[in-house]
Protein backbone atom coordinates (compact mmCIF):
# COMPACT_ATOMS: atom_id res chain seq x y z
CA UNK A 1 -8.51 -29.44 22.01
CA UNK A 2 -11.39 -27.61 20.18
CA UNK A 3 -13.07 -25.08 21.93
CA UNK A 4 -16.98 -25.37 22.61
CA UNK A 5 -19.54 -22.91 23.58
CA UNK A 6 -19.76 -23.77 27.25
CA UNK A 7 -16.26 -23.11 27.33
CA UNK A 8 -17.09 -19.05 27.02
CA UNK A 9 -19.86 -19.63 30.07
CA UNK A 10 -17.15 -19.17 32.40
CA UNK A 11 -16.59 -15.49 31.25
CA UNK A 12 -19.97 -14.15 29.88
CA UNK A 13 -22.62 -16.31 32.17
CA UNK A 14 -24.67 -19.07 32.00
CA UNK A 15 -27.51 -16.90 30.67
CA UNK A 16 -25.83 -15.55 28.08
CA UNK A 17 -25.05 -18.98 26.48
CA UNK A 18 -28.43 -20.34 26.96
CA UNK A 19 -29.68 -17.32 25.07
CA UNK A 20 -27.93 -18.24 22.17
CA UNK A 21 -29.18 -21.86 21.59
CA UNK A 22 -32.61 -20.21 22.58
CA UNK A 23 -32.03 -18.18 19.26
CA UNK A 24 -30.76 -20.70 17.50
CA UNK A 25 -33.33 -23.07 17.73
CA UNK A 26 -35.40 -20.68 15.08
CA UNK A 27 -32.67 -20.66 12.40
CA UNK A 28 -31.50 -24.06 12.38
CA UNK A 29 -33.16 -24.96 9.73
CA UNK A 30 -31.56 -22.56 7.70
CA UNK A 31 -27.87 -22.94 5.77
CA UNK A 32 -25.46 -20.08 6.10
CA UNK A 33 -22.91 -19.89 3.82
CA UNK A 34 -20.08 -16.95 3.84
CA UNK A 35 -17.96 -16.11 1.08
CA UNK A 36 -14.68 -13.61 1.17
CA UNK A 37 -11.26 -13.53 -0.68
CA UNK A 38 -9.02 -14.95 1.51
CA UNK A 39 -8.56 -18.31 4.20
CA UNK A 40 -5.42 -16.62 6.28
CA UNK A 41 -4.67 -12.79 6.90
CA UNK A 42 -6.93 -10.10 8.07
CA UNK A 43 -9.74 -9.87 10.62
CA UNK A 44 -12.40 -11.35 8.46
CA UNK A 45 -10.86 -14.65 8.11
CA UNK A 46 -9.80 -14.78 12.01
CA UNK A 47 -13.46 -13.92 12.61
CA UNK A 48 -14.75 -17.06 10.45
CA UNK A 49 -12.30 -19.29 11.69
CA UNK A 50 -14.07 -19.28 14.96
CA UNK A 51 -17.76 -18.13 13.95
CA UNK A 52 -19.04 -20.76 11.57
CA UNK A 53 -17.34 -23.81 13.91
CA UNK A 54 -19.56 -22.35 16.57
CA UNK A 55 -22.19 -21.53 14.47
CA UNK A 56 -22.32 -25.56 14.01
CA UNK A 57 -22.15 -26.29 17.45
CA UNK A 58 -25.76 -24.61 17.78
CA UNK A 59 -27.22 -26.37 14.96
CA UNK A 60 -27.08 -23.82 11.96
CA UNK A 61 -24.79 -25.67 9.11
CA UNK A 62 -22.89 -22.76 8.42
CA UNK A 63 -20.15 -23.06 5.35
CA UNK A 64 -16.94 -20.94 4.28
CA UNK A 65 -15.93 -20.58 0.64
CA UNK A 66 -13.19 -18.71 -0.56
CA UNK A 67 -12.91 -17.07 -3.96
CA UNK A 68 -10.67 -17.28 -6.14
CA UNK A 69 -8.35 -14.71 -8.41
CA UNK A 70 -4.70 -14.10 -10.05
CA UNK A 71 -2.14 -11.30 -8.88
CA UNK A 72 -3.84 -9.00 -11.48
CA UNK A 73 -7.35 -9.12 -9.67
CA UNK A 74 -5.73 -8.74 -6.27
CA UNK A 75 -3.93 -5.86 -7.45
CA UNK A 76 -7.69 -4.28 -8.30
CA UNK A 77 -9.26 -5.13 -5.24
CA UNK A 78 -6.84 -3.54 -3.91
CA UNK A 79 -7.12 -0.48 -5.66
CA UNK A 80 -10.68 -0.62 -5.11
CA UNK A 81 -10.24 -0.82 -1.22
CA UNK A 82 -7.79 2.28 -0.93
CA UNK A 83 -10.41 3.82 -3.06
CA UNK A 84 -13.48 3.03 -1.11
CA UNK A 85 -11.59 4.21 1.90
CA UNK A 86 -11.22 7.72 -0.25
CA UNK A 87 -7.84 7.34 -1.44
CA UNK A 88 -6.87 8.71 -4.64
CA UNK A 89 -6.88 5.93 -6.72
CA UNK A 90 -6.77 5.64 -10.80
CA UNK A 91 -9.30 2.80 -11.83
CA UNK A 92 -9.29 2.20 -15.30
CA UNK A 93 -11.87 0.27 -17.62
CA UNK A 94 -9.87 -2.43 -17.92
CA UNK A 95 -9.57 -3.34 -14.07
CA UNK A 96 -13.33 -2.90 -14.09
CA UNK A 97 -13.23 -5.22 -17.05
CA UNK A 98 -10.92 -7.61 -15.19
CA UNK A 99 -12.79 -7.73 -11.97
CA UNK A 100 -16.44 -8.45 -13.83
CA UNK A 101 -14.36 -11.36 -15.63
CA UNK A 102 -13.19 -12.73 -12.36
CA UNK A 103 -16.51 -12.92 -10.60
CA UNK A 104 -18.34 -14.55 -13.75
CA UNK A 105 -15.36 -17.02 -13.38
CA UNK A 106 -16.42 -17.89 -9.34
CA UNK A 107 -20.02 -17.74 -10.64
CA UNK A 108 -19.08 -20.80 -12.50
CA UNK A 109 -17.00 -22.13 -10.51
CA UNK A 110 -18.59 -21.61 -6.62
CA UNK A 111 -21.42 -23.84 -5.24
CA UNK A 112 -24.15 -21.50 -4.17
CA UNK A 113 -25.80 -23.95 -1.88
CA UNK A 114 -26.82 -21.00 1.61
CA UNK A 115 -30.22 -20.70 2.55
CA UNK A 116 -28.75 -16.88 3.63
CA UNK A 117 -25.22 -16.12 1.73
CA UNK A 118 -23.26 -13.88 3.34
CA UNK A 119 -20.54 -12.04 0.90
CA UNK A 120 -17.95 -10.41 2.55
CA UNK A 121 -16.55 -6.80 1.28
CA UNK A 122 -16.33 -5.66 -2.36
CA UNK A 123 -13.76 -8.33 -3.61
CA UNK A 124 -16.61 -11.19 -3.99
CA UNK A 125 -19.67 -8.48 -4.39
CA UNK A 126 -20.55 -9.47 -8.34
CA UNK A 127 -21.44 -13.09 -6.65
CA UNK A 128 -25.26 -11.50 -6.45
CA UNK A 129 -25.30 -11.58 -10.18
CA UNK A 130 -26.93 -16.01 -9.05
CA UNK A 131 -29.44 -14.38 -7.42
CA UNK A 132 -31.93 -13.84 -10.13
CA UNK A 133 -31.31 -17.74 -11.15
CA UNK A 134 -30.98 -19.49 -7.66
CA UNK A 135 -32.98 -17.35 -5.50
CA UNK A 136 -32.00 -17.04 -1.60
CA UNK A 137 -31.47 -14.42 1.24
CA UNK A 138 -28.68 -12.44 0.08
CA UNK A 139 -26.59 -10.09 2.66
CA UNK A 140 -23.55 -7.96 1.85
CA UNK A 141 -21.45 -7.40 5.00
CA UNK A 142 -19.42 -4.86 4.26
CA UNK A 143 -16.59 -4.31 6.85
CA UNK A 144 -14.56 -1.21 5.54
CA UNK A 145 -15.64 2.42 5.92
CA UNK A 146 -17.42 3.46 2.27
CA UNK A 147 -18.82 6.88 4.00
CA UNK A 148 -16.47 9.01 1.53
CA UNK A 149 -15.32 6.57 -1.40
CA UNK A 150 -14.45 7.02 -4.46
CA UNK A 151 -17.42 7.84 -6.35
CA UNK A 152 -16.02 5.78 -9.82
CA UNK A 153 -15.26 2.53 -7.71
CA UNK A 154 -18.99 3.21 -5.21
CA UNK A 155 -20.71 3.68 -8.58
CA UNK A 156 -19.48 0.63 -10.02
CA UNK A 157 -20.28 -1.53 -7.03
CA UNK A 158 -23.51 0.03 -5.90
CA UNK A 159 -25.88 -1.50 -8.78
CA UNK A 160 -24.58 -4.73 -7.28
CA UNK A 161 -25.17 -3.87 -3.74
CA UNK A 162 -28.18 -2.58 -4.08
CA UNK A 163 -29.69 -6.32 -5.24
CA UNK A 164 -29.00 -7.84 -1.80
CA UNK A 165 -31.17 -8.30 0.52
CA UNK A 166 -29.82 -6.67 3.55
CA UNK A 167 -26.06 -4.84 4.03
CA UNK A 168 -24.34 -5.01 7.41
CA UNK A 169 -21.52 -2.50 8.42
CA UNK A 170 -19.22 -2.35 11.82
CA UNK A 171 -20.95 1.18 12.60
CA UNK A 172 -23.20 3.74 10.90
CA UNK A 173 -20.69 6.02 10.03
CA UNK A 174 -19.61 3.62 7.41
CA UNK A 175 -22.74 3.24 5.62
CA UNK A 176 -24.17 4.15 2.15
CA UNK A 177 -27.62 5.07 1.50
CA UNK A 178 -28.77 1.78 -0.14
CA UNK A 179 -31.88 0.57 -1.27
CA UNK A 180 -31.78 -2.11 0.95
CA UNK A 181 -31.80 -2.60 4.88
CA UNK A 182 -28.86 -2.51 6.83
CA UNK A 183 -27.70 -3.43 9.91
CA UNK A 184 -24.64 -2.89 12.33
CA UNK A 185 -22.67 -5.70 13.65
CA UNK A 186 -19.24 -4.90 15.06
CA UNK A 187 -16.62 -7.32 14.90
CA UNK A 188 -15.56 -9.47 17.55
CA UNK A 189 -12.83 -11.01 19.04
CA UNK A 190 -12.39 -14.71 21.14
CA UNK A 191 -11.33 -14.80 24.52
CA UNK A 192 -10.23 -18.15 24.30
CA UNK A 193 -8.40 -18.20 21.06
CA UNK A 194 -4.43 -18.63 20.97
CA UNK A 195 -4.08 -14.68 20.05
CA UNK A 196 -6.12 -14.03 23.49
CA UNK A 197 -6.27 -16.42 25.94
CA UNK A 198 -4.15 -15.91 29.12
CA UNK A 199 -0.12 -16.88 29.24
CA UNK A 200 1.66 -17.27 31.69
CA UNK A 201 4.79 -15.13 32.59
CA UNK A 202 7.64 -17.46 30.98
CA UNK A 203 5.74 -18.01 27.99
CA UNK A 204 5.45 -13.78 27.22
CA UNK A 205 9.44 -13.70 28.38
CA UNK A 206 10.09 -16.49 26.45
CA UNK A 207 8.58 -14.83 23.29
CA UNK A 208 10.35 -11.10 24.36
CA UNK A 209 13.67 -12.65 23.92
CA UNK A 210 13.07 -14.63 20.86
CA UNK A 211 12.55 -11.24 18.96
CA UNK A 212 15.74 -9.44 21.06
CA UNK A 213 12.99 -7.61 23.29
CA UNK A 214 14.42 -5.77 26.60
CA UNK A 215 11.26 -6.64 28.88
CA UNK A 216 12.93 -4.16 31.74
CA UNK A 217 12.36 -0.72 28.93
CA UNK A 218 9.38 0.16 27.95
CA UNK A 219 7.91 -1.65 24.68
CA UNK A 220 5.39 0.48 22.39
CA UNK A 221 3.59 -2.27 20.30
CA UNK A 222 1.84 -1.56 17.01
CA UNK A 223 0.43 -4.85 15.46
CA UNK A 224 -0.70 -4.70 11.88
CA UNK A 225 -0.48 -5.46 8.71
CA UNK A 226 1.72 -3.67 6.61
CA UNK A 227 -0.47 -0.84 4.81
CA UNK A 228 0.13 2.86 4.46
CA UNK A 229 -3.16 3.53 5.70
CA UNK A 230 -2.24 1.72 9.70
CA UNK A 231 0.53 3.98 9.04
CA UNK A 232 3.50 2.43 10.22
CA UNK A 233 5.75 5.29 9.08
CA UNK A 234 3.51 7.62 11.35
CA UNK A 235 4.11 5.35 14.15
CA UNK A 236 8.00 5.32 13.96
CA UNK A 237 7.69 9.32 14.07
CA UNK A 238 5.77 9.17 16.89
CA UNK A 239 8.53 6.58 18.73
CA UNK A 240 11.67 8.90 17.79
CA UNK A 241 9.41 11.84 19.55
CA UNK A 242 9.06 9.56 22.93
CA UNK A 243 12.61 8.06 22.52
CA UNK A 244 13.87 11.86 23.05
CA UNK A 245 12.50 11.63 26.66
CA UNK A 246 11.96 7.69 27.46
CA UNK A 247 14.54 4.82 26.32
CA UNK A 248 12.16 2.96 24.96
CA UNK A 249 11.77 0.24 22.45
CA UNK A 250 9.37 -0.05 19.31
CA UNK A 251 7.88 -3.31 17.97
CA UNK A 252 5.92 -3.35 14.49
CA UNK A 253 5.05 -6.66 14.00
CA UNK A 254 1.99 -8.45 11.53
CA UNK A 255 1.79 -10.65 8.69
CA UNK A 256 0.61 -10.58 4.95
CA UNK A 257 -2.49 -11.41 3.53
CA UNK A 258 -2.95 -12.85 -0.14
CA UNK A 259 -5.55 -10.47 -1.27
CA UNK A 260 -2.81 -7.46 -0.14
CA UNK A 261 -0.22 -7.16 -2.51
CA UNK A 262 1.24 -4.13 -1.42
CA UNK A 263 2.33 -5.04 1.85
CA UNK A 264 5.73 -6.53 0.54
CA UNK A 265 6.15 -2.85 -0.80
CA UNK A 266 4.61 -1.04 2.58
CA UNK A 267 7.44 -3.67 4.62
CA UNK A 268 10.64 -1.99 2.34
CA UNK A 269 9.55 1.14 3.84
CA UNK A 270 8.88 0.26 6.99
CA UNK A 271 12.72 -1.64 7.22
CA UNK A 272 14.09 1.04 5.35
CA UNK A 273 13.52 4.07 7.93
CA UNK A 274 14.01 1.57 10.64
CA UNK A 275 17.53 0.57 9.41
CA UNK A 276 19.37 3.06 12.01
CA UNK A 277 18.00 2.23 15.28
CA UNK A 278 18.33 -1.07 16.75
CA UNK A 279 15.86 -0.30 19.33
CA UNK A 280 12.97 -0.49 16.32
CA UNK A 281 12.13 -4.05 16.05
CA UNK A 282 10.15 -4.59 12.33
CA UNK A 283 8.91 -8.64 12.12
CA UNK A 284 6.65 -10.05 9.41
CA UNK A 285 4.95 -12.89 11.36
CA UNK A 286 4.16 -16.02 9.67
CA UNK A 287 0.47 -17.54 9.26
CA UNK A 288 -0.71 -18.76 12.95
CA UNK A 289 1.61 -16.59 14.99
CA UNK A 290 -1.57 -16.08 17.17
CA UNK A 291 0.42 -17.43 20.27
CA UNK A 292 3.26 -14.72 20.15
CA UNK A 293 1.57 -11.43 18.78
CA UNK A 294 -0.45 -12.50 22.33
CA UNK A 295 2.61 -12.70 23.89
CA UNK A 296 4.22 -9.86 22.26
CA UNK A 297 1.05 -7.32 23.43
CA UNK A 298 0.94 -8.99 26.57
CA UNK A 299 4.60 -8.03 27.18
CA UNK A 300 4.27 -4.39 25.85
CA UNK A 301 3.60 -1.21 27.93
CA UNK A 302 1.78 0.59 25.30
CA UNK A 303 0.18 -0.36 22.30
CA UNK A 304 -0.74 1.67 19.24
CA UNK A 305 -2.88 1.08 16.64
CA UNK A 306 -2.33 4.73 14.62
CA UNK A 307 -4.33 4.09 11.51
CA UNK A 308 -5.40 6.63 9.27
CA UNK A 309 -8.54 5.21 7.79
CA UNK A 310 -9.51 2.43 9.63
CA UNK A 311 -11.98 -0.89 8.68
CA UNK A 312 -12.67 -1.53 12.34
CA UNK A 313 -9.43 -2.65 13.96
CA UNK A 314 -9.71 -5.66 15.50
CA UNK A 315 -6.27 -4.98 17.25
CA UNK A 316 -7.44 -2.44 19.56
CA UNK A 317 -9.90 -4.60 21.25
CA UNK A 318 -7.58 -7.77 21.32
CA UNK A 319 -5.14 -5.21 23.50
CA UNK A 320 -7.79 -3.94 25.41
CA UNK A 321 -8.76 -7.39 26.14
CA UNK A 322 -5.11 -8.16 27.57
CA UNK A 323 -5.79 -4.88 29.79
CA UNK A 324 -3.15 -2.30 27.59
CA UNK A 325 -3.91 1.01 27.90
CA UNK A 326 -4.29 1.93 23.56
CA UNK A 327 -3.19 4.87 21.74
CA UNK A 328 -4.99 4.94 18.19
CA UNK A 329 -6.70 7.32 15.22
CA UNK A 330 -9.27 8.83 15.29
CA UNK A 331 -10.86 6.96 12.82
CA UNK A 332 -13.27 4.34 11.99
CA UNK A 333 -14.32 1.70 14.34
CA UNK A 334 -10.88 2.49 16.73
CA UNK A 335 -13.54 5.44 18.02
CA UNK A 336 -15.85 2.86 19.20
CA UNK A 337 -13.24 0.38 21.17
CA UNK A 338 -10.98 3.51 22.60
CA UNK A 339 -13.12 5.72 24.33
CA UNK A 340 -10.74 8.59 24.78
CA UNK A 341 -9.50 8.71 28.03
CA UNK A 342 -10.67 5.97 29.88
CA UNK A 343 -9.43 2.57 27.60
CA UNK A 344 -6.93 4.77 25.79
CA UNK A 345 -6.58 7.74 23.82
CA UNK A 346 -7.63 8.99 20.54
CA UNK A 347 -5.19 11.02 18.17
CA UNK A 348 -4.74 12.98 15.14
CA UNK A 349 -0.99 13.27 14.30
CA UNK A 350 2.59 11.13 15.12
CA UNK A 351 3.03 14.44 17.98
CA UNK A 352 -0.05 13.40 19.49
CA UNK A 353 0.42 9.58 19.76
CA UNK A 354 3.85 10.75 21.02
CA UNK A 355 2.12 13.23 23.66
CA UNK A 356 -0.21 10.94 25.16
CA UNK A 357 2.57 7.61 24.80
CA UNK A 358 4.41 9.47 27.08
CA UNK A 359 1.65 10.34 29.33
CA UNK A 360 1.20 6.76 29.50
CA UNK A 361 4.48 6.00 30.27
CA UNK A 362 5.07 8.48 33.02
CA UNK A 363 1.74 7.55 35.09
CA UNK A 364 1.69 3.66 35.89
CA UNK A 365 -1.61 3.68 37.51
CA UNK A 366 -3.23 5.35 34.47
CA UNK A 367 -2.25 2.64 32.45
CA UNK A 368 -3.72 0.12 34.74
CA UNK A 369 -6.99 2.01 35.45
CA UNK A 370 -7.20 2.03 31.44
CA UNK A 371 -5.99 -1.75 30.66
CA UNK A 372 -9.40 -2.58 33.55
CA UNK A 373 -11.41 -0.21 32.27
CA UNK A 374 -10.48 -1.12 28.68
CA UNK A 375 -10.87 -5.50 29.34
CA UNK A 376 -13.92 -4.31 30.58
CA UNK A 377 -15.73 -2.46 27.47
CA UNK A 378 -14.42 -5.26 25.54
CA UNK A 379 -15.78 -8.03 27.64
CA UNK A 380 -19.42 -5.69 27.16
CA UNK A 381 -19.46 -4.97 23.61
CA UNK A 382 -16.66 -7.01 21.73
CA UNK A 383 -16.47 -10.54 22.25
CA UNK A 384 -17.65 -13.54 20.03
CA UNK A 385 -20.74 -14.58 21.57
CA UNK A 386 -22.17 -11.34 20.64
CA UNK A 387 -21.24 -11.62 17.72
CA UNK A 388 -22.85 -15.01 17.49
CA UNK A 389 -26.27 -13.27 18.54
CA UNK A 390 -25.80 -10.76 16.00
CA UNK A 391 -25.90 -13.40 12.98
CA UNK A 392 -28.36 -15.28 14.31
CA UNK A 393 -30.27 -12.07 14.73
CA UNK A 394 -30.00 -11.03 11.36
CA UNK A 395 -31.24 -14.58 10.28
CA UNK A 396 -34.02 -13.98 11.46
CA UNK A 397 -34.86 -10.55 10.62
CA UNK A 398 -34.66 -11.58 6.65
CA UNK A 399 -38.15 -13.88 7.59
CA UNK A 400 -39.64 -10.84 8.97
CA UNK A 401 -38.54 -8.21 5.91
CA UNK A 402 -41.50 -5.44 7.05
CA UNK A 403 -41.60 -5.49 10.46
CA UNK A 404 -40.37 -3.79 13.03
CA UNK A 405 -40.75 -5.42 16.16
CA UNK A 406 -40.10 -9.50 15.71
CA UNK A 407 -41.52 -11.37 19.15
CA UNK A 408 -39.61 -13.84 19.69
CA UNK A 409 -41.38 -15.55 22.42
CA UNK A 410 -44.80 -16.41 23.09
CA UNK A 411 -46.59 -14.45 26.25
């Protein structure tokens, strides 16, 4: 059954809800059309697979395009996103080459039809190269942190940045000085989507012993994709330092993404210095496992999300939700969903995660008084309706370019 807005009444408020079709009404004469690099995998796609169908419920005929590239152009915008995150990265002329020959190939082949186009990250960033023929609000939502990039990757996309209308980043310690406005919208997560909504008991059990689980030891959960920089190897040091002084149980569990070919790579590793110890469970999840990693989180004790640079982190919040107390890096937008010491704790090193895992694990009622305090912050800052507001927001601040105050309503 598909999910409608009134359905989310019945955990943010009546109010809330009629706020957003009060909002709405301004916009909906507008088209918004988002663009990124890939349908399945990753937080951005999870986000639009449940923005733009509510987007439509409120009158705004919002659109999804995908672009479209071989291995070799994956491969660079990969390179380009370790880069932008500051890691050491060769670029050569002829991935720059590549790239520009990629994006003049979804110039011609991409109907630019949005009233306001929304490009997603640096993969689909030369797409602004239309505007000088087609016109249009342009915004580039940029959702990985470019505070310390490399400066031959930043320099190559910044001339292409800089001709959008507006940027948007998860926080402002991710941002650029741009010529352009920009914004902060955090990402979201649904309360009601498979990965979130509530299960009941038999179904989490259920999904424990499909993937050899022991629900009666203590389960530390980290649920990512596999990329050195959610270090995964990090997080299996930190379990071996726990699993000296709690028998305990690790789970690293996520699935691939098409625009991520190293993953396959980042997986070898991860099964390789796993091999020894049964008690480390390692799963690569199919497409639309949304129903067990919720299951999987729902039956851990701890969950850990030690990245070491961070987009935003979607994960954290989708734990919190499910009331797990969260043990994650201190890095990028993790800092603004753990706030250290009261939804979880923030760390530096594997002996830290291991430190406060087994702080955790010794003190029950901390890890409840975290998991409420943790839904909580979520259910104030994190969840898709805001997120709704947010866009609808922007919308209309790209009508009102030079002001600073926009009334809204009449007196």
């Amino acid at each position: 059954m598909a999910i409608r807005l009134q359905d989310y009444e019945q955990i943010v408020g009546r109010e809330e809800i009629a706020e957003l079709s009060a909002f709405a009404e301004r916009v909906r004469n507008k088209r918004l059309q988002n663009i990124n690099s890939t349908a399945v995998g990753g937080g951005v796609a999870e986000i639009l697979t449940r923005l733009v169908p509510l987007l439509g419920e409120l009158g705004i005929e919002a659109t999804w395009d995908v672009i479209k590239g071989d291995q070799a152009f994956f491969n660079i915008t990969k390179a380009f996103h370790n880069a932008l995150h500051g890691h050491p990265e060769e670029i050569t002329r002829e991935m720059l080459d590549h790239f520009q020959a990629n994006t003049e190939a979804n110039l011609g082949s991409l109907d630019l039809n949005g009233d306001v186009i929304v490009v997603h990250d640096p993969q689909p960033a030369g797409l602004i190269l239309k505007k000088k023929e087609i016109g249009r609000r342009w915004i580039w939502r940029c959702h990985i942190d470019v505070s310390s990039p490399n400066p031959e990757v930043w320099n190559f996309l910044r001339p292409l940045v800089d001709q959008y209308d507006a940027s948007v980043f998860s926080m402002p310690d991710f941002a650029r000085d741009l010529a352009i406005p920009q914004y902060m919208v955090p990402p979201s997560i649904d309360p009601l989507s498979d990965k979130n909504k509530p299960l009941s008991q038999d179904t989490i059990q259920d999904v424990l012993d499909k993937y050899e689980l022991d629900s009666t030891r203590p389960i530390l959960t980290q649920i990512s994709r596999f990329d050195r920089l959610k270090d995964p190897l990090g997080v299996i040091a930190a379990y071996r330092l726990v699993k000296r002084n709690y028998d305990c149980q690790l789970l690293l569990a996520g699935g691939g993404a098409p625009d991520d070919p190293e993953g396959e790579v980042v997986l070898r590793e991860v099964q390789e210095a796993a091999a020894s110890d049964p008690d480390i469970h390692v799963c690569l999840l199919p497409p639309f496992s949304d129903l067990e990693i919720n299951a999987l989180v729902r039956g851990s004790t701890v969950v850990m999300q030690k990245s070491i640079k961070e987009g935003f982190g979607l994960t954290v919040s989708e734990a919190l939700w499910k009331k797990k107390p969260v043990v994650g890096g201190r890095v990028g937008g993790i800092k603004l969903q753990i706030l250290n010491g009261v939804t979880g704790f923030l760390v530096h090193s594997p002996e830290g995660a291991a430190r406060r895992t087994m702080q955790l694990l010794a003190n029950p009622g901390l890890r409840q008084t975290m998991g409420e305090n943790g839904h909580l912050h979520v259910k104030q800052n994190f969840l898709l309706t805001r997120h709704l507001k947010d866009y609808l927001f922007l919308m209309l601040s790209l009508d009102h370019p030079d002001e600073d105050i926009v009334q809204f309503y009449q007196a």
